[in-house]
C-alpha atoms as a PDB file:
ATOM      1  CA  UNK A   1     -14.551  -4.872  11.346  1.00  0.00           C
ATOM      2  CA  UNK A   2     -16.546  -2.178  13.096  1.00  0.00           C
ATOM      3  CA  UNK A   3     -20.027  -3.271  14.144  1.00  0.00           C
ATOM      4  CA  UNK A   4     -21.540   0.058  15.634  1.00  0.00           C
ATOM      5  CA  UNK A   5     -24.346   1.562  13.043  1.00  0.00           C
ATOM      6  CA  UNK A   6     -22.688   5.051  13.466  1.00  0.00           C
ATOM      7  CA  UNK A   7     -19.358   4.334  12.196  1.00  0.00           C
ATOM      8  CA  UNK A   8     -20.141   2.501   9.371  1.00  0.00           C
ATOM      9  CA  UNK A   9     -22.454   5.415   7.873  1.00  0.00           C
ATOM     10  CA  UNK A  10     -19.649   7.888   8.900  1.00  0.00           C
ATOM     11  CA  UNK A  11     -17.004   5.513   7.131  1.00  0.00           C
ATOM     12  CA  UNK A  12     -19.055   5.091   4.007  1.00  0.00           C
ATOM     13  CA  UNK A  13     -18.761   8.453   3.856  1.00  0.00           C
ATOM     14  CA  UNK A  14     -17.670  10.878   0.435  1.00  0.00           C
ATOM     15  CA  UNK A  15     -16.085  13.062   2.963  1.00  0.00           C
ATOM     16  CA  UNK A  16     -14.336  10.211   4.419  1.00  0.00           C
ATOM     17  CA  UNK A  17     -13.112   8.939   1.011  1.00  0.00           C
ATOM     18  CA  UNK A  18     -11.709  12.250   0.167  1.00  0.00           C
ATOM     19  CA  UNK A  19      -9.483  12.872   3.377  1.00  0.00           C
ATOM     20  CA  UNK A  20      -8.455   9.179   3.015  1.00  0.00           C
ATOM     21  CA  UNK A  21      -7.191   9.550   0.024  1.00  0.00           C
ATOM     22  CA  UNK A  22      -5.600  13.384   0.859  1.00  0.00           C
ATOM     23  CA  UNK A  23      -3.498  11.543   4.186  1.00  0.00           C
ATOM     24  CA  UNK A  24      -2.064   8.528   1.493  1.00  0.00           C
ATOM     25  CA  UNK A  25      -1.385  11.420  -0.784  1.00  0.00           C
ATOM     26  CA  UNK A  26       0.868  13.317   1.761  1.00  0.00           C
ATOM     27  CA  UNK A  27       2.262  10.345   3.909  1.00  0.00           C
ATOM     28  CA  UNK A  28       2.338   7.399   1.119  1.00  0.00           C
ATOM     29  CA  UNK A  29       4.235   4.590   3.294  1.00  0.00           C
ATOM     30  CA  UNK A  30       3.140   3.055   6.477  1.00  0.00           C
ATOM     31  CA  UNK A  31       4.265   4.700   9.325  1.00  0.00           C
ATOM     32  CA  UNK A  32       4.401   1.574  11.215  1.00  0.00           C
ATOM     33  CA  UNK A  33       6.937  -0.468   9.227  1.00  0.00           C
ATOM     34  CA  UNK A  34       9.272   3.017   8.446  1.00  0.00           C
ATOM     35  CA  UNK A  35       9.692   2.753  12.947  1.00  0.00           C
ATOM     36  CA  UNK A  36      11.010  -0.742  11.919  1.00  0.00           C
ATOM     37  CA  UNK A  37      13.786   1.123   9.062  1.00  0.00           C
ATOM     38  CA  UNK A  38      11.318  -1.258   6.502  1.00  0.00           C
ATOM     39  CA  UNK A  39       9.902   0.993   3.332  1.00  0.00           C
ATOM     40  CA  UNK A  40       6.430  -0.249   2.557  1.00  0.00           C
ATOM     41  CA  UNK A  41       3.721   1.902   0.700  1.00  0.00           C
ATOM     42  CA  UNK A  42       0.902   2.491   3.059  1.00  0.00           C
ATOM     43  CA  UNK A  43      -2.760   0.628   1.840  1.00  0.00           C
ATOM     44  CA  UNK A  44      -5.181   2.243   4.454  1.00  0.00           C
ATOM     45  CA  UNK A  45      -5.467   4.691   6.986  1.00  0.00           C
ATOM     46  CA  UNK A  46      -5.682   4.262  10.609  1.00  0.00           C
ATOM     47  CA  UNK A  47      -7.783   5.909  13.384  1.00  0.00           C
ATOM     48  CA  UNK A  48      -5.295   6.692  16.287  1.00  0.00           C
ATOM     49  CA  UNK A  49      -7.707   6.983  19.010  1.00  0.00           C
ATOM     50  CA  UNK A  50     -10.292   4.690  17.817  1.00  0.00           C
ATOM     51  CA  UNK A  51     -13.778   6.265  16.537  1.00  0.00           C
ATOM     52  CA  UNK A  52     -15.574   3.661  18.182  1.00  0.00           C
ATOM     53  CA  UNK A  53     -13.835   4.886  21.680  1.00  0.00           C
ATOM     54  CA  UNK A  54     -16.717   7.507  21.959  1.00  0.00           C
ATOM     55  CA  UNK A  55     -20.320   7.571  22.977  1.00  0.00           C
ATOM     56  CA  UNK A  56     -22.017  10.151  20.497  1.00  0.00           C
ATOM     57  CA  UNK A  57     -22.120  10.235  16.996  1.00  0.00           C
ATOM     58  CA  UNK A  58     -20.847  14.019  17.232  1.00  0.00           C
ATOM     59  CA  UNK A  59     -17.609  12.629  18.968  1.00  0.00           C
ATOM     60  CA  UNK A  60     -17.288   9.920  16.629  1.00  0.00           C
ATOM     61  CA  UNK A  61     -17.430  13.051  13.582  1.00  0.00           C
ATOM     62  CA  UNK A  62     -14.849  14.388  14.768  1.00  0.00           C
ATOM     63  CA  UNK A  63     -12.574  11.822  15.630  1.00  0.00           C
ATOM     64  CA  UNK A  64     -13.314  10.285  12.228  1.00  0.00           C
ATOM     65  CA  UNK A  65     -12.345  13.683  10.230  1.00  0.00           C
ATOM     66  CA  UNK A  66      -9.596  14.748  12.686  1.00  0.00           C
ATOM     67  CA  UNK A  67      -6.417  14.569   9.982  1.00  0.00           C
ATOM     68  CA  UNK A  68      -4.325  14.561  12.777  1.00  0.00           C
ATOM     69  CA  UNK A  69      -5.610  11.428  14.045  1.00  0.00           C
ATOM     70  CA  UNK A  70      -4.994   9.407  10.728  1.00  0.00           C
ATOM     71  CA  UNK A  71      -1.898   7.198  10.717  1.00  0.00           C
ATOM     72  CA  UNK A  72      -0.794   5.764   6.926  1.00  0.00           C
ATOM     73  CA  UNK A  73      -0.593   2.538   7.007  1.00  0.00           C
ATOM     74  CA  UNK A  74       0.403  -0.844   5.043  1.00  0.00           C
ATOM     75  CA  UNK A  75      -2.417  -3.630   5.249  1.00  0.00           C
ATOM     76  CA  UNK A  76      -0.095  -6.234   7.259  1.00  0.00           C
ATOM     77  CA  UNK A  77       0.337  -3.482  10.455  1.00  0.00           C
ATOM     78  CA  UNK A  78      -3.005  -2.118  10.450  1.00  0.00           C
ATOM     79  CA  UNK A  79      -4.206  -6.131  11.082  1.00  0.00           C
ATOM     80  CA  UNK A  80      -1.556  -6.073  13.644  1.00  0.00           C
ATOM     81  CA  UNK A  81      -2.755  -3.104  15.097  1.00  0.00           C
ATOM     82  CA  UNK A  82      -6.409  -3.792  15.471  1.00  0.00           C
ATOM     83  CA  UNK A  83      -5.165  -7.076  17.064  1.00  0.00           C
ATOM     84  CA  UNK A  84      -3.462  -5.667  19.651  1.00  0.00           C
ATOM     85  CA  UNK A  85      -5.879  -2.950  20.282  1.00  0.00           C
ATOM     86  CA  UNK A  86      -9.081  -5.325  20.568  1.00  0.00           C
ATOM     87  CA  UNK A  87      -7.534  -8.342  21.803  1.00  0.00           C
ATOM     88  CA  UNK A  88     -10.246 -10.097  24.609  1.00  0.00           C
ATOM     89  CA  UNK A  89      -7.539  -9.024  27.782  1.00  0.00           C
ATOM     90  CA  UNK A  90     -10.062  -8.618  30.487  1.00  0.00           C
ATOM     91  CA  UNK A  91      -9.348  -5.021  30.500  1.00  0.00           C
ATOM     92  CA  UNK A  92     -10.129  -4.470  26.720  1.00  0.00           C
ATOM     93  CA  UNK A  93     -13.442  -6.410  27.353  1.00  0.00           C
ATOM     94  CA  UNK A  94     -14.301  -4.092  30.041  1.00  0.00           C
ATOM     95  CA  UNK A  95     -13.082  -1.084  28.430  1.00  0.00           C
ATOM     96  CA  UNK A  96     -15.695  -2.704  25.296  1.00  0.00           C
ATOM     97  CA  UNK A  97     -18.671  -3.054  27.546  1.00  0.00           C
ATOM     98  CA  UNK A  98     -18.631   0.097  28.924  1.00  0.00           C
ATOM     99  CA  UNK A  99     -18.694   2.389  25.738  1.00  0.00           C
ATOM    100  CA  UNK A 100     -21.390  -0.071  24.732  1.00  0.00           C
ATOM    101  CA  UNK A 101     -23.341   0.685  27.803  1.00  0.00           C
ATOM    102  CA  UNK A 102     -22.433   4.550  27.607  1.00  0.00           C
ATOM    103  CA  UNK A 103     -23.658   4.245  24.208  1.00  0.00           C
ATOM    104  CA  UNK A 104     -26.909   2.584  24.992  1.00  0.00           C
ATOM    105  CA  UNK A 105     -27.477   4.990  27.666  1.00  0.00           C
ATOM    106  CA  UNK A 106     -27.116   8.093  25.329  1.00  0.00           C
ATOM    107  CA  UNK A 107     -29.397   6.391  22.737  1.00  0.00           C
ATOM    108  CA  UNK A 108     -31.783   4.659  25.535  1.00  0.00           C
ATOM    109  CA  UNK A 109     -32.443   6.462  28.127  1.00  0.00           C
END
């Protein structure tokens, strides 16, 4: 679960809510499991490029309400996904504590 205080308002969001709900409208099974010839109805929708990835709330906007960024998704792949993507490799942990220090920076300094 995201920790960062900017994403969680953003995701808490009416306007999230509503273009959540308009990308499981249009693309109803995950996208993931129809790659693997499986039909599953997509759950949740996925961030592509992760909205944590940026340092500024502004970026984070519009990575958050960018519909082309969304990915429908069943609840299985999206846990597989988020494993993959923040699994402690040494380069994800790098990758990690530099957008927190970028972030810090920005807010900081």
């Amino acid at each position: 679960m995201a920790k960062d205080a900017g994403y969680i308002k953003l995701i808490n969001t009416a306007r999230w809510r509503r273009l959540r709900i308009k990308k499981l409208q249009a693309q109803p099974l995950c996208g993931c499991c129809k790659g693997k010839d499986k039909i599953t109805p997509a759950t949740e929708v996925h961030h592509v490029t992760p909205v944590e990835s940026v340092t500024t709330i502004e970026q984070m906007e519009i990575l958050m309400f960018d519909y082309n960024n969304l990915m429908s998704v069943c609840s299985e792949c999206h846990n597989e996904i988020h494993a993959e993507m923040f699994s402690h490799t040494k380069e994800n942990i790098k990758k990690a504590n530099k957008r927190r220090t970028q972030r810090f920076i920005n807010n900081y300094l």
